[in-house]
N, C-alpha and C. Protein backbone atom coordinates (compact mmCIF):
# COMPACT_ATOMS: atom_id res chain seq x y z
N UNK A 1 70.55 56.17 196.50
CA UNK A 1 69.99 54.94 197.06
C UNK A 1 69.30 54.14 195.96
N UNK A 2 69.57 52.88 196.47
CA UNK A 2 68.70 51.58 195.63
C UNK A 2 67.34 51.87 195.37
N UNK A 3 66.37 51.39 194.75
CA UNK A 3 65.06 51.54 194.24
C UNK A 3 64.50 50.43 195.20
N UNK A 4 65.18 49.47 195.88
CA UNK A 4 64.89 48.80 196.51
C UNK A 4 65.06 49.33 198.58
N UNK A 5 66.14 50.11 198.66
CA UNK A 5 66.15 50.81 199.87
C UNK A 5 65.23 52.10 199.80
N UNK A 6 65.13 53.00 198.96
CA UNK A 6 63.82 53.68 199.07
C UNK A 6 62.70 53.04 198.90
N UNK A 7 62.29 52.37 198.50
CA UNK A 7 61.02 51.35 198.47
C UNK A 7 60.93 50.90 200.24
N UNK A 8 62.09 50.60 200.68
CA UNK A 8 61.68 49.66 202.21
C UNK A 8 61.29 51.33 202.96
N UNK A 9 62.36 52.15 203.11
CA UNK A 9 61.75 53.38 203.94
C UNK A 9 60.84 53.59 203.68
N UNK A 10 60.09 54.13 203.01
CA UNK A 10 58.87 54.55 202.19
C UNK A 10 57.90 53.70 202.08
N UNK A 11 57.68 52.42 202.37
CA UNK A 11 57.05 51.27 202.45
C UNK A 11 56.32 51.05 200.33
N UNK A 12 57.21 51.30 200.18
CA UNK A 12 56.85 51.02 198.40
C UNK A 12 57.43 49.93 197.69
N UNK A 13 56.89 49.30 196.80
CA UNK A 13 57.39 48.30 196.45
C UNK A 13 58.26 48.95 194.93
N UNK A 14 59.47 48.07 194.89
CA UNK A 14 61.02 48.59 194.46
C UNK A 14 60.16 48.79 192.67
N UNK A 15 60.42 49.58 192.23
CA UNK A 15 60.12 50.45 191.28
C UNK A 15 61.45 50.45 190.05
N UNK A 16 60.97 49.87 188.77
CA UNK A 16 61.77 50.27 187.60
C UNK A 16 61.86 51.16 186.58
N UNK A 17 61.94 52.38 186.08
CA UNK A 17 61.41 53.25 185.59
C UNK A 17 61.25 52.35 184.19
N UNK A 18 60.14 53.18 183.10
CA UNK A 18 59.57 52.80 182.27
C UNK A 18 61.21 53.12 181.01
N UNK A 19 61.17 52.44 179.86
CA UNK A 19 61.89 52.39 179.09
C UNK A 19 61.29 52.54 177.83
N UNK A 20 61.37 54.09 176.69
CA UNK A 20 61.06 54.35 175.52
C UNK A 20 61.63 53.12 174.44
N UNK A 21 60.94 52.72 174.16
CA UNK A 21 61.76 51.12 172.99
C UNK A 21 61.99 51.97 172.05
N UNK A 22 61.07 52.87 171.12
CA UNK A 22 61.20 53.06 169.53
C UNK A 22 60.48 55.14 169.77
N UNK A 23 60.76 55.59 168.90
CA UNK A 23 60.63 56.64 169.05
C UNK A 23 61.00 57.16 167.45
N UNK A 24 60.09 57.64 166.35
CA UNK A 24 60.65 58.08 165.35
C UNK A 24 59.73 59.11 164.88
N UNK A 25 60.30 60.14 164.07
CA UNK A 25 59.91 61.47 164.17
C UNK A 25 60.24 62.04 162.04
N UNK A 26 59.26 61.90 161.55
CA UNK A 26 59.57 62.08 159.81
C UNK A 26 58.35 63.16 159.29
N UNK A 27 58.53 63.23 157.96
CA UNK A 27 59.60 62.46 157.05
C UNK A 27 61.37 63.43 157.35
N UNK A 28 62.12 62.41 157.03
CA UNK A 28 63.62 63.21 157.60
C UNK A 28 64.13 64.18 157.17
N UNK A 29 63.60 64.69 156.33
CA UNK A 29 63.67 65.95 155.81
C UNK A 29 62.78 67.08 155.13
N UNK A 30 61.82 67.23 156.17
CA UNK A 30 60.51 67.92 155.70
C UNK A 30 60.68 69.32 154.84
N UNK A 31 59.54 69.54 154.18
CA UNK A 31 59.34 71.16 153.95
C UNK A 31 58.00 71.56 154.63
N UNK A 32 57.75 72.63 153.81
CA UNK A 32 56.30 72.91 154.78
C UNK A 32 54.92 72.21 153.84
N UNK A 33 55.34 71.42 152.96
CA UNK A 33 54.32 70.59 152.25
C UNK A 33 53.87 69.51 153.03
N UNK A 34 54.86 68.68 154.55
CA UNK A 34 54.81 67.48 155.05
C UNK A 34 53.71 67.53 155.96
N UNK A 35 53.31 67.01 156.25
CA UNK A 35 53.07 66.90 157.73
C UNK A 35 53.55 65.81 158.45
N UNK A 36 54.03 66.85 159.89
CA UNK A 36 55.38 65.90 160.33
C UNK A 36 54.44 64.43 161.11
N UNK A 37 55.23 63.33 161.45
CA UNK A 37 54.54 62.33 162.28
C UNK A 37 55.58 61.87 163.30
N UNK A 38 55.09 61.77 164.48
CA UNK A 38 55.71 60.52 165.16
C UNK A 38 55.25 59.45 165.45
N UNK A 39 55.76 58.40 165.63
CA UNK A 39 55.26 57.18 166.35
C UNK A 39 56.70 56.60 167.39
N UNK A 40 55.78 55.96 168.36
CA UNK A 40 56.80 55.61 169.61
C UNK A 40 56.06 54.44 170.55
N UNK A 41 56.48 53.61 171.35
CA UNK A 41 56.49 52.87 172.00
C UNK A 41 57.26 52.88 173.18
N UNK A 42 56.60 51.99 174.16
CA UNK A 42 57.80 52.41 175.30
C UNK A 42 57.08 50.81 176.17
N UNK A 43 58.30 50.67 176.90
CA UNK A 43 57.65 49.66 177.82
C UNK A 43 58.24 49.49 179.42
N UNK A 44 57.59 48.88 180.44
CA UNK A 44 58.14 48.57 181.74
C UNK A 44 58.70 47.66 182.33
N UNK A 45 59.34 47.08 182.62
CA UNK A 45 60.17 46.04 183.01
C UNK A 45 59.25 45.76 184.56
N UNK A 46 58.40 46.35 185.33
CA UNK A 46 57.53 45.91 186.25
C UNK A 46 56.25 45.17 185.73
N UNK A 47 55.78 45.89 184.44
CA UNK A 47 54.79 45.18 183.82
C UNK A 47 53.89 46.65 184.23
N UNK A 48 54.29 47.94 185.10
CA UNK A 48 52.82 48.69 185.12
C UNK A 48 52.88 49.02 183.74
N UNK A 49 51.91 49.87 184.06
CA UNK A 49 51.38 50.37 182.86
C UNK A 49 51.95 52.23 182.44
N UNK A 50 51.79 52.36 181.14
CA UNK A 50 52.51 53.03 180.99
C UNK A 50 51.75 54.17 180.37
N UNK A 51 52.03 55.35 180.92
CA UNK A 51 51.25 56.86 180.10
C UNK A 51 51.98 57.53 179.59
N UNK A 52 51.17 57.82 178.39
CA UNK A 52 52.09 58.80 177.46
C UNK A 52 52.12 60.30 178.11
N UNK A 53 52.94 61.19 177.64
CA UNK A 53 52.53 62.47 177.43
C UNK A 53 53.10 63.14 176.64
N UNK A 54 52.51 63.22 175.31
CA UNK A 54 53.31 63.57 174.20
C UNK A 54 53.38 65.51 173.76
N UNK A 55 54.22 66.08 173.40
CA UNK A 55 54.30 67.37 172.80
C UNK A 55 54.80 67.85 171.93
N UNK A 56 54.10 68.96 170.91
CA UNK A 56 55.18 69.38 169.70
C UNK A 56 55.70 70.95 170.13
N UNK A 57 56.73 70.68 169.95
CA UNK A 57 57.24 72.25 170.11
C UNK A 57 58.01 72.57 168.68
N UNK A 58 57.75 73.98 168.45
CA UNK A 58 58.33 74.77 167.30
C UNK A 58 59.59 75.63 167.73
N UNK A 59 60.46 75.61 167.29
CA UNK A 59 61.55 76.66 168.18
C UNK A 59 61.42 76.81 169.51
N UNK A 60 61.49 76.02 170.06
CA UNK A 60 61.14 75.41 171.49
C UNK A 60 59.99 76.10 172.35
N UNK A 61 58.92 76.28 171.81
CA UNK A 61 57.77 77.31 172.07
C UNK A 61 56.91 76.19 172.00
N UNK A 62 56.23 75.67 172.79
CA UNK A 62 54.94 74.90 172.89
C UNK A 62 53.51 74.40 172.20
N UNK A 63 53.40 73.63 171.12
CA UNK A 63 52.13 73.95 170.56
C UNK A 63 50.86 73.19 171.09
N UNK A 64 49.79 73.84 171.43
CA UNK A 64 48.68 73.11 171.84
C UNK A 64 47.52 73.15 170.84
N UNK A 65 46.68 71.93 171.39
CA UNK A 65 45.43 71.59 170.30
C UNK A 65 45.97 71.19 169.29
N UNK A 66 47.22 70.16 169.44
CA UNK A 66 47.64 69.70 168.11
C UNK A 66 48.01 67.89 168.56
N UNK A 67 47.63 66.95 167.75
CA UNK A 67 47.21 65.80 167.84
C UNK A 67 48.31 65.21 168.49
N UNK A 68 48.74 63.79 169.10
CA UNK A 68 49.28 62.84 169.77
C UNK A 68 50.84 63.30 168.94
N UNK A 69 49.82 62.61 167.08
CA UNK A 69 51.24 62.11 166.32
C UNK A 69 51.18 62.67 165.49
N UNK A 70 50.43 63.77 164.87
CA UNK A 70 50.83 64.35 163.62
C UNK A 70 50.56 66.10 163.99
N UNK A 71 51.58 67.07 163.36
CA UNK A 71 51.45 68.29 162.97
C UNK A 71 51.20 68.29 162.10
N UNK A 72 50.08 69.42 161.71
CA UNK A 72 49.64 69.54 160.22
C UNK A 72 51.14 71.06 159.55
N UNK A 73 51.12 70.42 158.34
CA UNK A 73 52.23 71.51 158.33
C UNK A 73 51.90 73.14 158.39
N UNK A 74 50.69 73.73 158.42
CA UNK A 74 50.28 75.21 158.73
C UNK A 74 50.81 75.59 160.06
N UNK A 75 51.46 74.74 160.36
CA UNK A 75 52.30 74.90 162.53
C UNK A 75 53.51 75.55 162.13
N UNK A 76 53.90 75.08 160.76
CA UNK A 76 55.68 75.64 160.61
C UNK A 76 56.19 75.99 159.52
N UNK A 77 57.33 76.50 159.41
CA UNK A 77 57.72 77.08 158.44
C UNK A 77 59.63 77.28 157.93
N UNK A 78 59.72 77.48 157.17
CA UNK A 78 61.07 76.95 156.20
C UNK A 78 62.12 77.41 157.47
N UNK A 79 63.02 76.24 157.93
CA UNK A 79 64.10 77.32 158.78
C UNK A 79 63.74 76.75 160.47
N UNK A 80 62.61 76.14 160.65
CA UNK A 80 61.94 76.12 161.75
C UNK A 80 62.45 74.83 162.63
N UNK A 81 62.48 74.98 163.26
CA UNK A 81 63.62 73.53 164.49
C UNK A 81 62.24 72.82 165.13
N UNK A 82 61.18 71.44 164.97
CA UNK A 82 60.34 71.37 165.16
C UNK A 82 61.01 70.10 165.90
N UNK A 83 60.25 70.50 167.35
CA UNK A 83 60.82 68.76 168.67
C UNK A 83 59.52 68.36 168.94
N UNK A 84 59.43 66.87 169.25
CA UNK A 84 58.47 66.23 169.56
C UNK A 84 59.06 65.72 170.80
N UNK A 85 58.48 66.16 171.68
CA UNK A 85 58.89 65.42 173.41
C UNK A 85 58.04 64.83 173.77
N UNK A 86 58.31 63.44 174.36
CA UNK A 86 57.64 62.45 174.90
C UNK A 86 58.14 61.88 176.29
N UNK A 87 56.97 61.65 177.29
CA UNK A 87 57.49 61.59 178.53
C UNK A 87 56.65 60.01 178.46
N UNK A 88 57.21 59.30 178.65
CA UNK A 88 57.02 57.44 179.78
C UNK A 88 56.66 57.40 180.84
N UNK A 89 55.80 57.54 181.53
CA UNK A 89 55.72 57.08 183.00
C UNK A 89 54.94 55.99 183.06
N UNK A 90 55.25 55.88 184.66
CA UNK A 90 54.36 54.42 185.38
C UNK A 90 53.99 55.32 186.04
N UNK A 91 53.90 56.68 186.59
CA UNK A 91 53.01 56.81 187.42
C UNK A 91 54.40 57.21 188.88
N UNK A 92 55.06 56.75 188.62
CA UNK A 92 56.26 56.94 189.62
C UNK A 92 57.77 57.54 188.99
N UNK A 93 58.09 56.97 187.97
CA UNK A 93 59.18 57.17 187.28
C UNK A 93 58.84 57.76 185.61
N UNK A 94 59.25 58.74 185.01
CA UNK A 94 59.71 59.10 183.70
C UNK A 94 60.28 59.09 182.83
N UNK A 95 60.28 58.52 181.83
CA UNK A 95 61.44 58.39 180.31
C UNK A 95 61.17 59.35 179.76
N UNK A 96 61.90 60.35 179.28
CA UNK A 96 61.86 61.58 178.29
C UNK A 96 62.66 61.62 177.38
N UNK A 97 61.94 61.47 175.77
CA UNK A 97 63.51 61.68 174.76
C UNK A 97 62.63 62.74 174.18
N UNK A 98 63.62 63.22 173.42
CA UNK A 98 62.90 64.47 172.48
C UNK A 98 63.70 64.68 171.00
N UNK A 99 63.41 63.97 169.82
CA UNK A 99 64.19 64.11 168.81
C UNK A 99 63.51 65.27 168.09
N UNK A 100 64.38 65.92 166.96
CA UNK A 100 64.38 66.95 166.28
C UNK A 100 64.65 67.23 164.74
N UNK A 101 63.64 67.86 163.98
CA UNK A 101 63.50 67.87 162.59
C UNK A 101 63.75 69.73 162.60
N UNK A 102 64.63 69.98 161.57
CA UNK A 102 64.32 71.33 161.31
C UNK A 102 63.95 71.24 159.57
N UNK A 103 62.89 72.26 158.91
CA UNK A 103 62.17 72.11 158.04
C UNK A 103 63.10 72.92 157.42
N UNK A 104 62.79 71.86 155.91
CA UNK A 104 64.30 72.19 154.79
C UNK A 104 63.41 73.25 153.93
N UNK A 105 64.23 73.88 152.66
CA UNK A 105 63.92 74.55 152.12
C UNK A 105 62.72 74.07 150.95
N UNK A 106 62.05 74.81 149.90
CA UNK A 106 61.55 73.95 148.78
C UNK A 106 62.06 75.26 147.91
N UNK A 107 62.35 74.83 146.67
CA UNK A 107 63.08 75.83 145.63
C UNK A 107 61.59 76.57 144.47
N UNK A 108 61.89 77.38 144.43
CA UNK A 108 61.07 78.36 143.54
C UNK A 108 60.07 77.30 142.17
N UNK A 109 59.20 77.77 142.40
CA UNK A 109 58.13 76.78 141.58
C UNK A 109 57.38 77.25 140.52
N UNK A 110 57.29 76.64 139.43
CA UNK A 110 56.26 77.20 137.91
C UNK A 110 56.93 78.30 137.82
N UNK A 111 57.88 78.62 137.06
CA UNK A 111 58.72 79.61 136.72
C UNK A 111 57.92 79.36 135.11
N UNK A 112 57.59 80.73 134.83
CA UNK A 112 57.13 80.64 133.23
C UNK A 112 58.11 82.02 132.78
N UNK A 113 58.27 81.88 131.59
CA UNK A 113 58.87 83.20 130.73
C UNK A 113 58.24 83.37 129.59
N UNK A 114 57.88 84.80 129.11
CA UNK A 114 57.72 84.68 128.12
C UNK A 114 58.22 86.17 127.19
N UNK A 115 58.77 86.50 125.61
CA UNK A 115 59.24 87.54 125.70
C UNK A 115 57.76 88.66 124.69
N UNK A 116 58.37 89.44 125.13
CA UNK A 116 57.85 90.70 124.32
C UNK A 116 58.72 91.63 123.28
N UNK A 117 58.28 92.02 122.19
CA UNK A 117 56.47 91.73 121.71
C UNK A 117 57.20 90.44 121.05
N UNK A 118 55.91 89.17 120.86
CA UNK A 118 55.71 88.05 120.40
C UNK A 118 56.52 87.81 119.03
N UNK A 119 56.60 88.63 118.25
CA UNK A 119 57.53 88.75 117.01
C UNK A 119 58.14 90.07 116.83
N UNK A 120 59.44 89.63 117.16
CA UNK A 120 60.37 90.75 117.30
C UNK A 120 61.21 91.34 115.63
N UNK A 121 61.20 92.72 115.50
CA UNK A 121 62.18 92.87 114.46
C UNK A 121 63.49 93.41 114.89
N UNK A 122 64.03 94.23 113.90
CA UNK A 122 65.75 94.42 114.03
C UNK A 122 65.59 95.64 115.15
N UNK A 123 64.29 96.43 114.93
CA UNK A 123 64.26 97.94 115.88
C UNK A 123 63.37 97.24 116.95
N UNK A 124 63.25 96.05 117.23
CA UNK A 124 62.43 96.08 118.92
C UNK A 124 63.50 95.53 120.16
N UNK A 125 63.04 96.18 120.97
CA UNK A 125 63.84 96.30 122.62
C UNK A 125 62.92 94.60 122.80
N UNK A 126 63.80 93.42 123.10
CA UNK A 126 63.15 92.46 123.90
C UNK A 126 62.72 92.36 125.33
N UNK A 127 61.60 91.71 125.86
CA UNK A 127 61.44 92.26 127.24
C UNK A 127 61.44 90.64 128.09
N UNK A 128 62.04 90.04 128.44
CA UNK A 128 61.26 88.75 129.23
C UNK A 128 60.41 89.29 130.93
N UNK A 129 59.34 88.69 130.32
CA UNK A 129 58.51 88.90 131.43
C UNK A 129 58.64 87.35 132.30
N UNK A 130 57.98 87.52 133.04
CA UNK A 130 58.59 86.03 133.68
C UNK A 130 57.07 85.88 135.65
N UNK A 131 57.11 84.53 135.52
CA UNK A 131 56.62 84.74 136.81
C UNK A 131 57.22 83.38 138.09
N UNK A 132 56.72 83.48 138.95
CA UNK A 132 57.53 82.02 139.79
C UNK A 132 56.17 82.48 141.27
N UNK A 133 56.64 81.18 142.09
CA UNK A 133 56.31 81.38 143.28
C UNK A 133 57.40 80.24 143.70
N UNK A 134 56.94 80.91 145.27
CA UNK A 134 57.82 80.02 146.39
C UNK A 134 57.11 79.59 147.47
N UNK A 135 56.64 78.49 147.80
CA UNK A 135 55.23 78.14 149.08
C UNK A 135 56.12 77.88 150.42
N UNK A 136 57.55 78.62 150.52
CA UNK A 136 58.01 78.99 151.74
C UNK A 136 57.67 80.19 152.05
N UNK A 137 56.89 80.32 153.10
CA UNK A 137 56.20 81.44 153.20
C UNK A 137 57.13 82.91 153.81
N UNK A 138 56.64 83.88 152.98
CA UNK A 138 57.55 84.89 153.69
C UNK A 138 59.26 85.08 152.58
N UNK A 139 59.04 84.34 151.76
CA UNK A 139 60.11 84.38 150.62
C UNK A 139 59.88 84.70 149.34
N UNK A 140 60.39 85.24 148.71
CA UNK A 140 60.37 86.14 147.27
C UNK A 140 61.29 86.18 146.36
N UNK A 141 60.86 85.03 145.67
CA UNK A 141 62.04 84.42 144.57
C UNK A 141 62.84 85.55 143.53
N UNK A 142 64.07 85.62 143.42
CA UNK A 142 64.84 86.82 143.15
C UNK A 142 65.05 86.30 141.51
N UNK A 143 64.86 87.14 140.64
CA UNK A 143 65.06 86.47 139.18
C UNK A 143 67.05 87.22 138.67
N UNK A 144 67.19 86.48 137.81
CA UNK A 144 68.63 87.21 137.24
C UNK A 144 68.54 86.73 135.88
N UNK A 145 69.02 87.23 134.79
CA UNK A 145 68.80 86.65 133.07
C UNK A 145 70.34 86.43 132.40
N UNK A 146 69.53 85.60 131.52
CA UNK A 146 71.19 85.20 130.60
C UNK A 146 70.63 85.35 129.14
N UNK A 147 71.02 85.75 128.48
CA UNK A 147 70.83 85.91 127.01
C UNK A 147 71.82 85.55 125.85
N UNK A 148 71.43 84.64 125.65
CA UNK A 148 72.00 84.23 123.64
C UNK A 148 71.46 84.25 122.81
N UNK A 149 72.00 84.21 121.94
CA UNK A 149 72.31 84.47 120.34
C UNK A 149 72.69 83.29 120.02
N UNK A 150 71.35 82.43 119.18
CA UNK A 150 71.94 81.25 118.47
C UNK A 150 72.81 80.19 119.27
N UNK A 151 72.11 80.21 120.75
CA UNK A 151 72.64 79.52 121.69
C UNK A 151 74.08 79.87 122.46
N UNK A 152 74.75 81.02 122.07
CA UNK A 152 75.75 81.75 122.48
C UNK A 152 75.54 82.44 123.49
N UNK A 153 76.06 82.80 124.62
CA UNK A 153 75.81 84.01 125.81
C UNK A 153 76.09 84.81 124.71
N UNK A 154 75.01 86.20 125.37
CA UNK A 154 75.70 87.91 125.00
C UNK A 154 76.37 88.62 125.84
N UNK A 155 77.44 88.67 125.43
CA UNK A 155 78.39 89.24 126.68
C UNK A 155 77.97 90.88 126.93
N UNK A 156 77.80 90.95 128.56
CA UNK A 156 77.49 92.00 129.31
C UNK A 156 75.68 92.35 129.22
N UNK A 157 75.05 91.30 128.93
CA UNK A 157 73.06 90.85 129.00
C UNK A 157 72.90 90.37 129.93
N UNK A 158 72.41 90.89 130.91
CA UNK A 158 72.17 90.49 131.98
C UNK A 158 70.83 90.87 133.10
N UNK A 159 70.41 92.01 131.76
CA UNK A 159 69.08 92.71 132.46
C UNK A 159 67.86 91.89 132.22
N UNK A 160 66.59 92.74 132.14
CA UNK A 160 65.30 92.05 131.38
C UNK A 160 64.99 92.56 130.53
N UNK A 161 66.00 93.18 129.74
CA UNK A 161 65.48 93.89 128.90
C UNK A 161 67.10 93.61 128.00
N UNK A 162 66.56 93.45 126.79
CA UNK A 162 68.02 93.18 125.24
C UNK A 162 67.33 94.38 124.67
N UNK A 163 68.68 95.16 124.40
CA UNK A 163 68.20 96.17 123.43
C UNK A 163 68.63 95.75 121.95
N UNK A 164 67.75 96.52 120.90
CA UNK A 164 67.74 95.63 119.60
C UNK A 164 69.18 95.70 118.78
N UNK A 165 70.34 96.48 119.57
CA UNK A 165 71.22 96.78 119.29
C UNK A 165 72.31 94.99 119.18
N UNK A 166 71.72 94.45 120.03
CA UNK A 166 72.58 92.85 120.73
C UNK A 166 71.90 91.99 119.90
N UNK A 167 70.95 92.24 118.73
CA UNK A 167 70.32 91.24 118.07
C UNK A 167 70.96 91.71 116.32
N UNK A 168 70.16 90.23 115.79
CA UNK A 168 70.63 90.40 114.47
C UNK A 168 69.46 89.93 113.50
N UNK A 169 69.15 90.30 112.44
CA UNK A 169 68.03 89.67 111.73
C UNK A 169 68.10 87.91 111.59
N UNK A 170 67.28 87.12 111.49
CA UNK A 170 67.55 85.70 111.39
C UNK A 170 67.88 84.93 112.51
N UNK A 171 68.68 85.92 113.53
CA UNK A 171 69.35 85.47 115.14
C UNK A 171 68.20 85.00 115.86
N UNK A 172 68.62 83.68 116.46
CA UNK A 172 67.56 83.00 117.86
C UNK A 172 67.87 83.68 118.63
N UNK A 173 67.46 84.02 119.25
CA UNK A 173 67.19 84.93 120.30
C UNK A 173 66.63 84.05 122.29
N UNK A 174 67.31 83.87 122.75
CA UNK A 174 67.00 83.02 124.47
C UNK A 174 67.13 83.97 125.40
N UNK A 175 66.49 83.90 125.94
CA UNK A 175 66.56 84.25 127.83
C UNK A 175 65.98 83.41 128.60
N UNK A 176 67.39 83.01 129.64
CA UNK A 176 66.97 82.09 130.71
C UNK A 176 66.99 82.84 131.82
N UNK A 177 65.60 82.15 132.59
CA UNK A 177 65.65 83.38 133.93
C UNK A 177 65.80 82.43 134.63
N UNK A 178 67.12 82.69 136.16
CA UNK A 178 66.93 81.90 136.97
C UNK A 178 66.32 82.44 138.38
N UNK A 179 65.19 81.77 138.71
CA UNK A 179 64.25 82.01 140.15
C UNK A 179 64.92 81.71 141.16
N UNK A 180 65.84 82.28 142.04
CA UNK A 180 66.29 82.13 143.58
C UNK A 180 65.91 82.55 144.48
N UNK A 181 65.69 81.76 145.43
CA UNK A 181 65.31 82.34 146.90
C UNK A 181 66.43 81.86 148.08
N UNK A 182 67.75 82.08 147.58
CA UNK A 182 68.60 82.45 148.59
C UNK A 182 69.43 81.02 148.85
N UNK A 183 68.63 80.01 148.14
CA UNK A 183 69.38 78.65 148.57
C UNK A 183 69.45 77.63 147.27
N UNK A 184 68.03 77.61 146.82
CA UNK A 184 67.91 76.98 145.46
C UNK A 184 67.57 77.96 144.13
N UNK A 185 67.72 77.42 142.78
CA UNK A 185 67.86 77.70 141.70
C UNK A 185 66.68 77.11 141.02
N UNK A 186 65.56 77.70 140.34
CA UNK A 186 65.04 76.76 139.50
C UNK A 186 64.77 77.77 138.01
N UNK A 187 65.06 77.45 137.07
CA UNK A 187 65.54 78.01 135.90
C UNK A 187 64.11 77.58 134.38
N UNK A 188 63.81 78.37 133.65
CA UNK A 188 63.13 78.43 132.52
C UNK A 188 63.55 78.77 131.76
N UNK A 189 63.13 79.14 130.42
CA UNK A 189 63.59 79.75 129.03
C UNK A 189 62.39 80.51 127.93
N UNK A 190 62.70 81.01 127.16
CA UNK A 190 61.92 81.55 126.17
C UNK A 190 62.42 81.98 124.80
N UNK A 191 62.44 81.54 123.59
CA UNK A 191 62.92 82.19 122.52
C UNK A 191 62.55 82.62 121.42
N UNK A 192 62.97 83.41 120.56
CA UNK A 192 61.94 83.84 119.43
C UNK A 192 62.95 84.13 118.37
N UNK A 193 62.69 84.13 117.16
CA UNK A 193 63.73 84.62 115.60
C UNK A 193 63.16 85.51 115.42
N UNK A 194 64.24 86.53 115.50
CA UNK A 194 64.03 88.26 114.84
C UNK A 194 64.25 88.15 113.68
């Protein structure tokens, strides 16, 4: 039935539901550094007036005590499907949209290397020590090494450790460590003349 034939039974006057105009939900590709925002508008074609009722949900789980338009990012985490649902009413009728951000990765951070011992000769074992973090929480950046000689790979170096056997007196000596956590790469270096 018409909005205008339930209005006469019901003795109500004919009713237009409210209409969401704008609705946007960023930044479009968050990590857990963002904090997410929405902003939205909505309007009525009767002229009532219009109430919000806004919500953030995390993996479709409900969050409360958390503001109109912003999540602080301590709500979520790398991997996480974060919806903002918003309901329109007049009081009679409802607009509901609900758009959706899932939080991207961030790649391994301050990767330092450095080797051991500080001046190497023909009889020392090289060691790269190395450190990183990852502020996706719950992740543990995986290291792997490459080693040259005078800017050359050493074929079959691949540990953290060069034995002094793969070196040569006068030889530059590199190890690049690369920091992964399963999606991104972020890479350093260190070198020394034996």
């Amino acid at each position: 039935w018409s909005a205008a034939v339930i209005g006469f039974i019901f003795c109500w006057e004919a009713n237009t539901p409210p209409e969401i105009t704008s609705l946007s939900l960023g930044p479009a590709n968050p990590t857990i550094r963002d904090q997410l925002t929405a902003s939205y508008s909505a309007t009525d074609p009767d002229g009532d007036a219009v109430f919000y009722f806004p919500e953030w949900r995390v993996n479709g789980a409900p969050l409360f005590a958390t503001s109109d338009t912003t999540l602080p990012l301590e709500q979520f985490d790398k991997g996480d499907v974060v919806t903002f649902v918003l309901r329109a009413s007049d009081s009679r009728f409802t607009a509901l949209a609900s758009p959706s951000l899932t939080v991207a990765n961030t790649p391994p951070e301050d990767v330092t290397v450095t080797l051991e011992p500080a001046v190497a000769r023909t009889t020392d074992d090289l060691v790269a020590r190395y450190g990183a973090r990852d502020i996706d929480r719950a992740v543990s950046p995986q290291a792997t090494f490459e080693w040259r000689r005078d800017g050359v790979p050493i074929p079959g170096q691949t540990g953290q450790v060069l034995p002094h056997t793969a070196q040569a007196k006068g030889k530059v000596i590199t190890v690049v460590v690369h920091m992964s956590d399963g999606e991104a790469v972020t890479s350093a270096s260190a070198s020394t003349t034996i």
